[in-house]
N, C-alpha and C. Protein backbone atom coordinates (compact mmCIF):
# COMPACT_ATOMS: atom_id res chain seq x y z
N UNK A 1 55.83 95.87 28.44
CA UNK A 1 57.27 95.98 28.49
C UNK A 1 57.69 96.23 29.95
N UNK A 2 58.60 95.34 30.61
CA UNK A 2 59.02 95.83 31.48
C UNK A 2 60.14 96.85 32.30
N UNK A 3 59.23 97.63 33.07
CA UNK A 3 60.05 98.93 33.42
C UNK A 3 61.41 98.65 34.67
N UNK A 4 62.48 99.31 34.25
CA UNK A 4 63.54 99.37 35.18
C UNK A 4 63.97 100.55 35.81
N UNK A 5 63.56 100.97 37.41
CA UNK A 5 63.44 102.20 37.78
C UNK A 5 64.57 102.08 39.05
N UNK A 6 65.50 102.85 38.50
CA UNK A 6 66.91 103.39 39.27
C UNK A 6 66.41 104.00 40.88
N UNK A 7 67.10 102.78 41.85
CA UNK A 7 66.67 103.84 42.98
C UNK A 7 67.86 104.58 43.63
N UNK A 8 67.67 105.25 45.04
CA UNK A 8 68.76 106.04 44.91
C UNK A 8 69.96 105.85 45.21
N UNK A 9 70.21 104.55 45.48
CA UNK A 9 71.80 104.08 44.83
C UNK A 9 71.41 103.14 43.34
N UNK A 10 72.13 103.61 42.78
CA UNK A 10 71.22 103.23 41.63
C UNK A 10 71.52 101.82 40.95
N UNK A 11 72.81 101.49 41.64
CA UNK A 11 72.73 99.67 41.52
C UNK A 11 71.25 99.19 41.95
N UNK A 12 70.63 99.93 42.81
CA UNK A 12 69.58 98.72 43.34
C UNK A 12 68.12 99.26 42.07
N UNK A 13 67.61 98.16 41.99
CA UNK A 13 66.54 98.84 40.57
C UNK A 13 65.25 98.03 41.08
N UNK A 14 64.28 98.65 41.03
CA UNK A 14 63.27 98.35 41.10
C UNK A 14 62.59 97.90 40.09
N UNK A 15 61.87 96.47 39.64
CA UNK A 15 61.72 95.98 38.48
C UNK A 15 60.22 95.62 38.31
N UNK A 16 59.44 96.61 37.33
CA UNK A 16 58.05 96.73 36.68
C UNK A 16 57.82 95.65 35.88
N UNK A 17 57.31 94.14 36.01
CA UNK A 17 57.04 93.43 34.36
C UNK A 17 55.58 94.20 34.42
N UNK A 18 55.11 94.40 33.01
CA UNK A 18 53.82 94.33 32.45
C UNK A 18 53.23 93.20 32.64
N UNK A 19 51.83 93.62 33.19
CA UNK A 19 51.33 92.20 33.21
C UNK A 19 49.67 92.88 32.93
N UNK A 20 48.95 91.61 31.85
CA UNK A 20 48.48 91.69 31.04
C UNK A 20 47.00 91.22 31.49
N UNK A 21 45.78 91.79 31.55
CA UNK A 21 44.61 90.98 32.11
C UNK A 21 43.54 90.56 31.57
N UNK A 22 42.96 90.08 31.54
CA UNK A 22 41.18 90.08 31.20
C UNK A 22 40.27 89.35 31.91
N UNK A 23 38.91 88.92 31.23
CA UNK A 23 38.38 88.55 32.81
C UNK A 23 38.81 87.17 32.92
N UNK A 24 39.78 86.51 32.39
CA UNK A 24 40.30 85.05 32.97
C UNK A 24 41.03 85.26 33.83
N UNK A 25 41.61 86.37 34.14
CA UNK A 25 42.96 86.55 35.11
C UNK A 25 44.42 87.61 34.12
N UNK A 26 45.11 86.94 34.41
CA UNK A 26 46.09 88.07 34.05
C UNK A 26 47.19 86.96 33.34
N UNK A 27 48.37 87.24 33.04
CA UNK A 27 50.25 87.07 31.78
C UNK A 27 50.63 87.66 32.36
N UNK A 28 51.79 87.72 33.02
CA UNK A 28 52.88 88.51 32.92
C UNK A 28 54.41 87.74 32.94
N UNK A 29 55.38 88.13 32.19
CA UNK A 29 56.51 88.08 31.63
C UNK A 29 57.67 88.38 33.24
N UNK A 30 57.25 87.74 34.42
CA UNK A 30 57.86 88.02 35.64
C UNK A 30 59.47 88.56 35.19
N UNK A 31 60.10 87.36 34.83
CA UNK A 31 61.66 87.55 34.58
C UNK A 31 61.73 87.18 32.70
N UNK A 32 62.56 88.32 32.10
CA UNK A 32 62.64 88.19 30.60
C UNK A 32 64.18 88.35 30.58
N UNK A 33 65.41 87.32 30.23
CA UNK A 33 66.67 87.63 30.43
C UNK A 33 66.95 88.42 29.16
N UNK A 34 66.55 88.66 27.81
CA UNK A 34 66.53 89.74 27.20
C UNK A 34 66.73 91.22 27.71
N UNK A 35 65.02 91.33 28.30
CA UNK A 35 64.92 92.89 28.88
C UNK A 35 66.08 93.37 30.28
N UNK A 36 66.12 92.45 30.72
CA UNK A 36 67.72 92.71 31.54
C UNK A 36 68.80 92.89 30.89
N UNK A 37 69.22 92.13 30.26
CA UNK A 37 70.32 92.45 29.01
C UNK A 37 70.44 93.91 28.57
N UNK A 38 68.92 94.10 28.31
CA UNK A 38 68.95 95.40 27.26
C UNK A 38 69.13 96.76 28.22
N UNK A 39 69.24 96.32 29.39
CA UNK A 39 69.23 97.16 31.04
C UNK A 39 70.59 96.93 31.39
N UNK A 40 71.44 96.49 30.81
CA UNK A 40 72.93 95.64 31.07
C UNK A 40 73.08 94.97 32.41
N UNK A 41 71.93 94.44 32.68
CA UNK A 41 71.95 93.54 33.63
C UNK A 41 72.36 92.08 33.48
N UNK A 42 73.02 91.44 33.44
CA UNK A 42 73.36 90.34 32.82
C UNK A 42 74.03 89.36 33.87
N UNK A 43 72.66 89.28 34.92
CA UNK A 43 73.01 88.24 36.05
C UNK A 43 72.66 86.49 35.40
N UNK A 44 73.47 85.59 36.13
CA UNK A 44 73.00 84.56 36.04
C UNK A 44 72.42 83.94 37.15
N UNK A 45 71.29 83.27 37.08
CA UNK A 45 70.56 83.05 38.36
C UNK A 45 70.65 81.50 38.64
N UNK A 46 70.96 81.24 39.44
CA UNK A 46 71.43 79.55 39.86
C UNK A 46 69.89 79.40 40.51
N UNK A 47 68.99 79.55 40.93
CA UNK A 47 68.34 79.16 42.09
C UNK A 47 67.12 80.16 42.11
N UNK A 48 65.87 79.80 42.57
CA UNK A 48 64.90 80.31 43.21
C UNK A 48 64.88 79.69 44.98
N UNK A 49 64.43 80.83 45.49
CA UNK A 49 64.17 80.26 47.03
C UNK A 49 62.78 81.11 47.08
N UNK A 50 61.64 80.67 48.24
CA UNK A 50 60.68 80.95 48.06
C UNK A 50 60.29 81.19 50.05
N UNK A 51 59.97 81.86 50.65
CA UNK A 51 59.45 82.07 52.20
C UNK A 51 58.31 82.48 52.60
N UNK A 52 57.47 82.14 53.42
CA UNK A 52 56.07 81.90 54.10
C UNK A 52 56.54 82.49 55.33
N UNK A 53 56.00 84.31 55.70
CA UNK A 53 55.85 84.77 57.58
C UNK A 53 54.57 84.79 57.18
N UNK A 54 54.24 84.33 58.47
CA UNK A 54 52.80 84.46 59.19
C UNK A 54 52.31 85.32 59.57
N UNK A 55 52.88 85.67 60.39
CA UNK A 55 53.04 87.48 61.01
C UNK A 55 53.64 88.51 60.67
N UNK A 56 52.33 89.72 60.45
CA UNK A 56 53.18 90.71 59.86
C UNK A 56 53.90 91.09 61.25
N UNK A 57 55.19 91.82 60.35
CA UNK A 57 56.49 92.30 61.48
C UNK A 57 57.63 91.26 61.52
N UNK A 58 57.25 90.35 60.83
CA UNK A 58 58.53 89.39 60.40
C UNK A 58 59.41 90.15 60.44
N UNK A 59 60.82 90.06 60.38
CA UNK A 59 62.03 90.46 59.62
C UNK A 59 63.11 89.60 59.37
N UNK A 60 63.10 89.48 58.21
CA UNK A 60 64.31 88.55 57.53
C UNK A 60 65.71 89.35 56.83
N UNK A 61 66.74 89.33 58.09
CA UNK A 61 67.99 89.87 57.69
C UNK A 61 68.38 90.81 58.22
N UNK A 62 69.52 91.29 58.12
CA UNK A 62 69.94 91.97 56.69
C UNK A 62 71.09 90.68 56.64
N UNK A 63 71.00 89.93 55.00
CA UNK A 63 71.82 88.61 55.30
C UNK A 63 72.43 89.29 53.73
N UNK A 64 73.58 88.10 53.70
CA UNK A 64 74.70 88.79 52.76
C UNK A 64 75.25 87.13 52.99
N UNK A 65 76.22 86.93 51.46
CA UNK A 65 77.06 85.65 51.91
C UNK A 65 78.12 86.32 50.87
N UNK A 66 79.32 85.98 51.97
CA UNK A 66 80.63 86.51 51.12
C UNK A 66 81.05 86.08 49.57
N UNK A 67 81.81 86.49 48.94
CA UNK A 67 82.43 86.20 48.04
C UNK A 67 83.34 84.64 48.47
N UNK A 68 83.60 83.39 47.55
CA UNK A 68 82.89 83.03 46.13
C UNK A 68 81.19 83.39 45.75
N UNK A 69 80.82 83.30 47.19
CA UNK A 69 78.97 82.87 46.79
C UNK A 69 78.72 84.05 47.35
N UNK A 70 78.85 85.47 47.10
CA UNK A 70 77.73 85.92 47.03
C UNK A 70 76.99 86.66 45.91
N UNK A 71 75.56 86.71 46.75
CA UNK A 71 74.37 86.65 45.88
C UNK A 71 74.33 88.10 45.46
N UNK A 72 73.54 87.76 44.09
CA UNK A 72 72.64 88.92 43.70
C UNK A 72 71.32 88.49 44.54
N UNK A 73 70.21 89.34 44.35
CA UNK A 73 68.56 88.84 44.76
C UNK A 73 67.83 89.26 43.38
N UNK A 74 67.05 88.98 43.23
CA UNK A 74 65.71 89.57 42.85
C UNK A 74 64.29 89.08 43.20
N UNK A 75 64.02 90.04 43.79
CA UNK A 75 62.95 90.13 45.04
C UNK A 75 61.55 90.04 44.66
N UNK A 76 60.55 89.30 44.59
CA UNK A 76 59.24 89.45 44.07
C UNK A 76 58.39 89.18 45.58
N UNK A 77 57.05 89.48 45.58
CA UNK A 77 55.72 88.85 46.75
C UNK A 77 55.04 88.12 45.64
N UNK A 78 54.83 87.12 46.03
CA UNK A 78 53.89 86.33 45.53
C UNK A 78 52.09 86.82 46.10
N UNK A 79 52.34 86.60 47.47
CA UNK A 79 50.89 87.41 48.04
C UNK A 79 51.20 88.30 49.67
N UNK A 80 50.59 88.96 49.69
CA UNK A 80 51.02 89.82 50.78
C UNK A 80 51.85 91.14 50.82
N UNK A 81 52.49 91.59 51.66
CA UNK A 81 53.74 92.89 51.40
C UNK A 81 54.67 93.16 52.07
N UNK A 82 55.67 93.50 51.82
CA UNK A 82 57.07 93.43 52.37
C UNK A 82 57.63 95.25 52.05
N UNK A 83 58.35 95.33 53.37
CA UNK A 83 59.11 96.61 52.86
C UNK A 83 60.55 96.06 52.92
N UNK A 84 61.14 96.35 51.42
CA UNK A 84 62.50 95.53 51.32
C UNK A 84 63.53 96.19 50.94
N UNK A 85 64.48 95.90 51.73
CA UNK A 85 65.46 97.02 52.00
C UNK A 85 67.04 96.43 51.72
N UNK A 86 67.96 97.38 50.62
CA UNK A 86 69.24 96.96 50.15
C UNK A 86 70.26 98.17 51.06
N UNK A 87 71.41 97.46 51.62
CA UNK A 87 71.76 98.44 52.59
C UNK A 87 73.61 98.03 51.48
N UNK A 88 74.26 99.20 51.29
CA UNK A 88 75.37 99.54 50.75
C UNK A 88 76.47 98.91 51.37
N UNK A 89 77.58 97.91 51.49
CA UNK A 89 78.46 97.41 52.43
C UNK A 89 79.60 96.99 51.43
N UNK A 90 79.66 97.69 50.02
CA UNK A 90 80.85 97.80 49.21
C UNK A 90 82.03 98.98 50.28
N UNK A 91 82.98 98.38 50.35
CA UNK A 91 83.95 99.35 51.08
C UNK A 91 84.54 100.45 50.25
N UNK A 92 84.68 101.74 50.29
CA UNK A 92 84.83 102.79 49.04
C UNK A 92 83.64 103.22 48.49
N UNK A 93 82.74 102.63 48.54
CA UNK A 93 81.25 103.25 47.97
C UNK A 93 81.26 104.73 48.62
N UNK A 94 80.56 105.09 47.44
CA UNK A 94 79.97 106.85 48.48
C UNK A 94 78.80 107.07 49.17
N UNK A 95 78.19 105.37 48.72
CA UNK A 95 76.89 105.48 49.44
C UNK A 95 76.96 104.21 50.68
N UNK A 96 78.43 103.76 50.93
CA UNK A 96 78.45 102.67 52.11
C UNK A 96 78.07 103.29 53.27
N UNK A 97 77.24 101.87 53.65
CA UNK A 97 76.12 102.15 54.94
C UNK A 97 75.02 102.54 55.00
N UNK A 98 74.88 103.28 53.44
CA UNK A 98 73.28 103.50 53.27
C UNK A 98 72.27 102.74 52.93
N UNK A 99 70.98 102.82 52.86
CA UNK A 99 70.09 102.31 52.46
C UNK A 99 69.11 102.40 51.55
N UNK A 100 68.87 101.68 50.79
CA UNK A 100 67.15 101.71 49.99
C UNK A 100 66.03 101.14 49.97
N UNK A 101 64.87 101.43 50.28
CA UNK A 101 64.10 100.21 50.68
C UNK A 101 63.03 100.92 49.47
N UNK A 102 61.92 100.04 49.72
CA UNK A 102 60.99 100.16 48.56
C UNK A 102 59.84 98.84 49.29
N UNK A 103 58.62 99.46 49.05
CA UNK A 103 57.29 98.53 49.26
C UNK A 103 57.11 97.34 48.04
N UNK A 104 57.16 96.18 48.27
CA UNK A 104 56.73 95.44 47.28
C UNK A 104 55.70 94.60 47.82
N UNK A 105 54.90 94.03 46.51
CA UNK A 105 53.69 93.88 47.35
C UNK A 105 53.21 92.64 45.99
N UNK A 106 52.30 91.54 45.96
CA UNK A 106 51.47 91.44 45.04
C UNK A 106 51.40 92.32 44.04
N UNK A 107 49.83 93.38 44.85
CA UNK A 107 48.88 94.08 44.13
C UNK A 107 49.84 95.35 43.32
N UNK A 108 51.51 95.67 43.65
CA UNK A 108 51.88 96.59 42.94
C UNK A 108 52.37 95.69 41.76
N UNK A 109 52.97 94.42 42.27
CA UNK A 109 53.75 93.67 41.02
C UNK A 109 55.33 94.34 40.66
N UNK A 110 55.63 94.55 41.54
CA UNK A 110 56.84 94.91 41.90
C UNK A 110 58.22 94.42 42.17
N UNK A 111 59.02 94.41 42.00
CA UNK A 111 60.36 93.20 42.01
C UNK A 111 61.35 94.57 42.49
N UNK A 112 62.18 94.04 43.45
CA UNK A 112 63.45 94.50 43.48
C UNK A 112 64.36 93.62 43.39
N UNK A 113 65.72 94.38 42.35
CA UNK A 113 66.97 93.64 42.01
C UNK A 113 68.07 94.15 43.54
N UNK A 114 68.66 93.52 44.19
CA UNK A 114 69.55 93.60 44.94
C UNK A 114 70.77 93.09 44.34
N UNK A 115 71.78 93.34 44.16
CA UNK A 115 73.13 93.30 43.38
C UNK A 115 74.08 92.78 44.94
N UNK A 116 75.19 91.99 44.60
CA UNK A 116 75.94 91.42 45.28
C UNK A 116 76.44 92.65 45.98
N UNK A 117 77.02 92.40 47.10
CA UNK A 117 77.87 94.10 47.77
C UNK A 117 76.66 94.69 48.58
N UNK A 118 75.38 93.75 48.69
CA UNK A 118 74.91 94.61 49.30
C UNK A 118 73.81 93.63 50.36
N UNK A 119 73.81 94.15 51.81
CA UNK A 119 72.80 93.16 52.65
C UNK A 119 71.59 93.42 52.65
N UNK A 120 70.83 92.26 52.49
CA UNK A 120 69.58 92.80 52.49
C UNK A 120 68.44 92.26 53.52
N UNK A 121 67.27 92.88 53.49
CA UNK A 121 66.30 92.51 54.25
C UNK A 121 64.94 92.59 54.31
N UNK A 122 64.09 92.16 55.32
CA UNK A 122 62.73 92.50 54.36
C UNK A 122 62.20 92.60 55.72
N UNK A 123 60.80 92.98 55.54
CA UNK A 123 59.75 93.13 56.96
C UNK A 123 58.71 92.69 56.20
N UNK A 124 57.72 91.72 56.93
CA UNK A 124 56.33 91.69 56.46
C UNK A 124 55.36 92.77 56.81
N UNK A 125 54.74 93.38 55.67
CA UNK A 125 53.53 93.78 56.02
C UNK A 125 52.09 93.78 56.81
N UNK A 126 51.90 91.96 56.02
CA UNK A 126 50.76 91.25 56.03
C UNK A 126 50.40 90.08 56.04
N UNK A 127 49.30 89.57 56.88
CA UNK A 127 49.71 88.31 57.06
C UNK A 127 49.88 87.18 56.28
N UNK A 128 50.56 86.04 56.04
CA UNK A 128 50.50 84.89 55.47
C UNK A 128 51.54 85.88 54.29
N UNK A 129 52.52 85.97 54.20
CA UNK A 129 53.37 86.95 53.14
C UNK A 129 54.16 85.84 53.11
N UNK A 130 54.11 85.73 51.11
CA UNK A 130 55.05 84.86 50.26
C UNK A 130 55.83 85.51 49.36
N UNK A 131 57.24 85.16 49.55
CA UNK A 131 58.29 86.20 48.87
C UNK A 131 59.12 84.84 48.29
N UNK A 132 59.30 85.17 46.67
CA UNK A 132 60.05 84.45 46.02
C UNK A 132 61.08 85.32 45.11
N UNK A 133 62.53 84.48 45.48
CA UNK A 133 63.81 85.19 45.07
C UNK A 133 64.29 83.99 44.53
N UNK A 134 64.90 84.80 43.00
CA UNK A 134 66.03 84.62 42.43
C UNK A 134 67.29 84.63 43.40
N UNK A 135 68.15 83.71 43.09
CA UNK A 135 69.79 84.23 43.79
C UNK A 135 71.01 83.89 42.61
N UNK A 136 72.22 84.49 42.50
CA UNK A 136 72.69 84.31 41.47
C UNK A 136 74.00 83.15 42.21
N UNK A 137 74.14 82.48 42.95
CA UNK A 137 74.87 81.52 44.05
C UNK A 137 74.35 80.87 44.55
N UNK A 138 74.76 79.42 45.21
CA UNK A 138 73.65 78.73 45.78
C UNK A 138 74.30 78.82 47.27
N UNK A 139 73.25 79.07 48.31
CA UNK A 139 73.69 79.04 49.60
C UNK A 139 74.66 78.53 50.25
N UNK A 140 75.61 79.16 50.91
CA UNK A 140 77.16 78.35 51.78
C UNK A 140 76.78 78.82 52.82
N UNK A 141 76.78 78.19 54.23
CA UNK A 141 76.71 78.35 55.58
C UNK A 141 77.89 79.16 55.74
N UNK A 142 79.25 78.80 55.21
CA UNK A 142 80.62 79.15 55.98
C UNK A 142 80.57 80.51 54.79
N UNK A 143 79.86 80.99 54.22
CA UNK A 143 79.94 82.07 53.99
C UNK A 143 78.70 82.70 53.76
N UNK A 144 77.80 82.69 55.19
CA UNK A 144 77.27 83.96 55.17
C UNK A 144 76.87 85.04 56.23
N UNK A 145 76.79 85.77 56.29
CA UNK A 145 77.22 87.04 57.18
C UNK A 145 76.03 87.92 57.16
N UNK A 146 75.81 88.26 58.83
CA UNK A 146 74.26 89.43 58.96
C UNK A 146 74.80 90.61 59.40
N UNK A 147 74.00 91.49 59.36
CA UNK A 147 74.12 92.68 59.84
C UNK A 147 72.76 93.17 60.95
N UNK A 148 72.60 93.46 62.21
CA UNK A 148 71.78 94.09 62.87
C UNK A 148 70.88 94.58 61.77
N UNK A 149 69.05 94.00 61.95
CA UNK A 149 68.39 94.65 61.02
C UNK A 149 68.02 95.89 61.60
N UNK A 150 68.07 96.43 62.91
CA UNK A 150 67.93 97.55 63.38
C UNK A 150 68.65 98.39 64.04
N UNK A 151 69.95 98.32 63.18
CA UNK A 151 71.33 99.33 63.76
C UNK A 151 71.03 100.55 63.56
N UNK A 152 71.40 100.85 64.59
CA UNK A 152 70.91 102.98 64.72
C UNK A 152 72.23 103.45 64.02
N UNK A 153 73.66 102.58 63.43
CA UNK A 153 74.54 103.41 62.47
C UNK A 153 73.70 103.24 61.18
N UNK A 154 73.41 102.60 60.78
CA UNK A 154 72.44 102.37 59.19
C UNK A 154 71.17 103.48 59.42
N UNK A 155 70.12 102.49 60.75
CA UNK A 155 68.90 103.42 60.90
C UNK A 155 67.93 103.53 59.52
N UNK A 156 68.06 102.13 59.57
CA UNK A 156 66.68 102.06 58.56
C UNK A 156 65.17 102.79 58.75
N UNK A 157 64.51 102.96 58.65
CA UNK A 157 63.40 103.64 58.63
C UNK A 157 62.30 102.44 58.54
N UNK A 158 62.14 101.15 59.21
CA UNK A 158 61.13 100.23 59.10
C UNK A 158 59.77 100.76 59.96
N UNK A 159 58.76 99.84 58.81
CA UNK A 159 57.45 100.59 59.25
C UNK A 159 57.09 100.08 60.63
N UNK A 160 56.53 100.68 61.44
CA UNK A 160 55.78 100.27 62.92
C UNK A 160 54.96 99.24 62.73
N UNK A 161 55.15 98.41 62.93
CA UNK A 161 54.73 97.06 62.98
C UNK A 161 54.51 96.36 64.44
N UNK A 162 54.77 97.22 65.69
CA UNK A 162 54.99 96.50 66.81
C UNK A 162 56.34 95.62 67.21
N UNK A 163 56.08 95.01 67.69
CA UNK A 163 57.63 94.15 67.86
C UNK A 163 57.10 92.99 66.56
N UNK A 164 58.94 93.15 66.38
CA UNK A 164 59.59 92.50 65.50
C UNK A 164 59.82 90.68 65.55
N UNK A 165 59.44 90.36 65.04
CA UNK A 165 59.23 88.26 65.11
C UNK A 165 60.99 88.16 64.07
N UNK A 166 61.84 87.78 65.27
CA UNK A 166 62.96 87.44 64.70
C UNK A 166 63.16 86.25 64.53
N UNK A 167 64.44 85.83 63.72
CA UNK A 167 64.84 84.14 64.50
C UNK A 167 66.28 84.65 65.64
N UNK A 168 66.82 83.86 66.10
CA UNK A 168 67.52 83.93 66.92
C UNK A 168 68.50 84.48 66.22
N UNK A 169 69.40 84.20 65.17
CA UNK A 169 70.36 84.49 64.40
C UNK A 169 70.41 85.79 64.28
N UNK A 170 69.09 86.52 63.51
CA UNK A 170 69.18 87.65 63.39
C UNK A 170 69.00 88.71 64.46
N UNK A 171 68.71 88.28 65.09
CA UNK A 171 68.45 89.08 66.85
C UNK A 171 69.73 89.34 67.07
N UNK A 172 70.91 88.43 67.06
CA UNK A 172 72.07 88.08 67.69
C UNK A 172 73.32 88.42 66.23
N UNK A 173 72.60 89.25 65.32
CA UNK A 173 73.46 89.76 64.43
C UNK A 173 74.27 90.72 64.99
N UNK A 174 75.43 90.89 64.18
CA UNK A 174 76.55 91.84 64.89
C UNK A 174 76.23 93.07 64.20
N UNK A 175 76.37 94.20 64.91
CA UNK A 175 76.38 95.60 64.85
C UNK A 175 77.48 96.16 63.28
N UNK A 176 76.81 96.74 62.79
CA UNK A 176 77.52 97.18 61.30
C UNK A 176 79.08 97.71 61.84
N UNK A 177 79.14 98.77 62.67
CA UNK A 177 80.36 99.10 63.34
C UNK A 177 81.18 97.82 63.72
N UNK A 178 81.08 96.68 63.50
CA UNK A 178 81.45 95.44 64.08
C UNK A 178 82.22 94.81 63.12
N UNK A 179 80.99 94.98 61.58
CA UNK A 179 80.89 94.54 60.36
C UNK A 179 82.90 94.53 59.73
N UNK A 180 82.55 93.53 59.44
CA UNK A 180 84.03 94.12 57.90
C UNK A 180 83.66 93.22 56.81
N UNK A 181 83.33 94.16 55.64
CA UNK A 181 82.85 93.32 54.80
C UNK A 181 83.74 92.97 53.66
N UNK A 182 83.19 92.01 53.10
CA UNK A 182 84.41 91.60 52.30
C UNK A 182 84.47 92.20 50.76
N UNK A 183 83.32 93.37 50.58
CA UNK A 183 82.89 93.71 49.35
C UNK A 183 83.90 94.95 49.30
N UNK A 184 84.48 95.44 47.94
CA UNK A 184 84.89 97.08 47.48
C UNK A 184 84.22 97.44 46.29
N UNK A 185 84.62 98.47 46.42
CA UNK A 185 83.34 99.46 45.29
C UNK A 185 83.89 99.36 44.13
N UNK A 186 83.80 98.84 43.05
CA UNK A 186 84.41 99.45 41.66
C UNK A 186 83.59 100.32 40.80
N UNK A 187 84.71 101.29 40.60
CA UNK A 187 84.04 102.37 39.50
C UNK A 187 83.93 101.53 38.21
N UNK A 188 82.84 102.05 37.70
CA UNK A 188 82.49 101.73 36.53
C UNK A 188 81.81 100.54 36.19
């Protein structure tokens, strides 16, 4: 059965499938739109996208695409490890500007859900790291928007990895203090 574990903003959830072994290998039930349901999660997912870093110390993001299209995530490693991080940019939130990150990896089998309203990002661990995401939108250029993955107002806590293997884009992301996002918080 798969487990759904509240992190500490608790939109963002960290997602356990069971997965099942013997000596042929292993089952597991990755995505069950039931057991989300029964979690009142009730995203619809347009799309898988799938990414190959080479080098650990990658960092991909913190990317966000505005409203019509923006995304939910749900975050899996195929092989390798990522520390992946949902940063708060609903306006009115009590937790805007904060962050949650969480290790996902293969060998834990680990998924994080990222919910729209929020930018996200990842670092590689290890080398040759394959990360495959759900998105609930399909990509628009004219609407999408970064945030500095290493703004000292956020101040993520990424692991020491040495220097960071950017692309240009994200190097040249604008400072959160810069930011205006187009997300607000609703209660309830």
């Amino acid at each position: 059965m798969t487990q759904f574990n509240r992190l500490a903003i608790p939109d963002v959830v960290e997602v356990l499938p069971a997965k099942h072994g013997d000596h042929r290998g292993f089952f597991s039930e990755v995505f069950k739109q039931d057991a989300f349901a029964a979690e009142g999660i009730t995203i619809a997912w347009t799309q898988d996208n799938q990414s190959l870093s080479a080098t650990p110390g990658t960092v991909r993001g913190l990317h966000l695409q505005a409203p019509p299209y923006a995304q939910d995530k749900l975050v899996r490693v195929l092989r390798g490890a990522i520390f992946d991080v949902a940063v708060d940019i609903r306006q009115g939130s009590p937790s805007y500007g904060h962050w949650v990150g969480r290790e996902l990896s293969h060998d834990a089998w680990n998924q994080l859900l990222v919910p729209a309203g929020f930018a996200h990002g990842f670092m590689t661990l290890l080398p040759d790291t394959e990360v495959l995401y759900k998105v609930s939108a399909p990509y628009s250029r004219e609407s999408e928007m970064a945030i500095r993955w290493n703004d000292p107002d956020i101040g993520i806590d990424w692991p020491n990895m040495g220097d960071a293997v950017l692309s240009a884009k994200d190097a040249d992301a604008p400072l959160f203090r810069d930011f205006v996002s187009p997300f607000l918080f609703e209660v309830g």
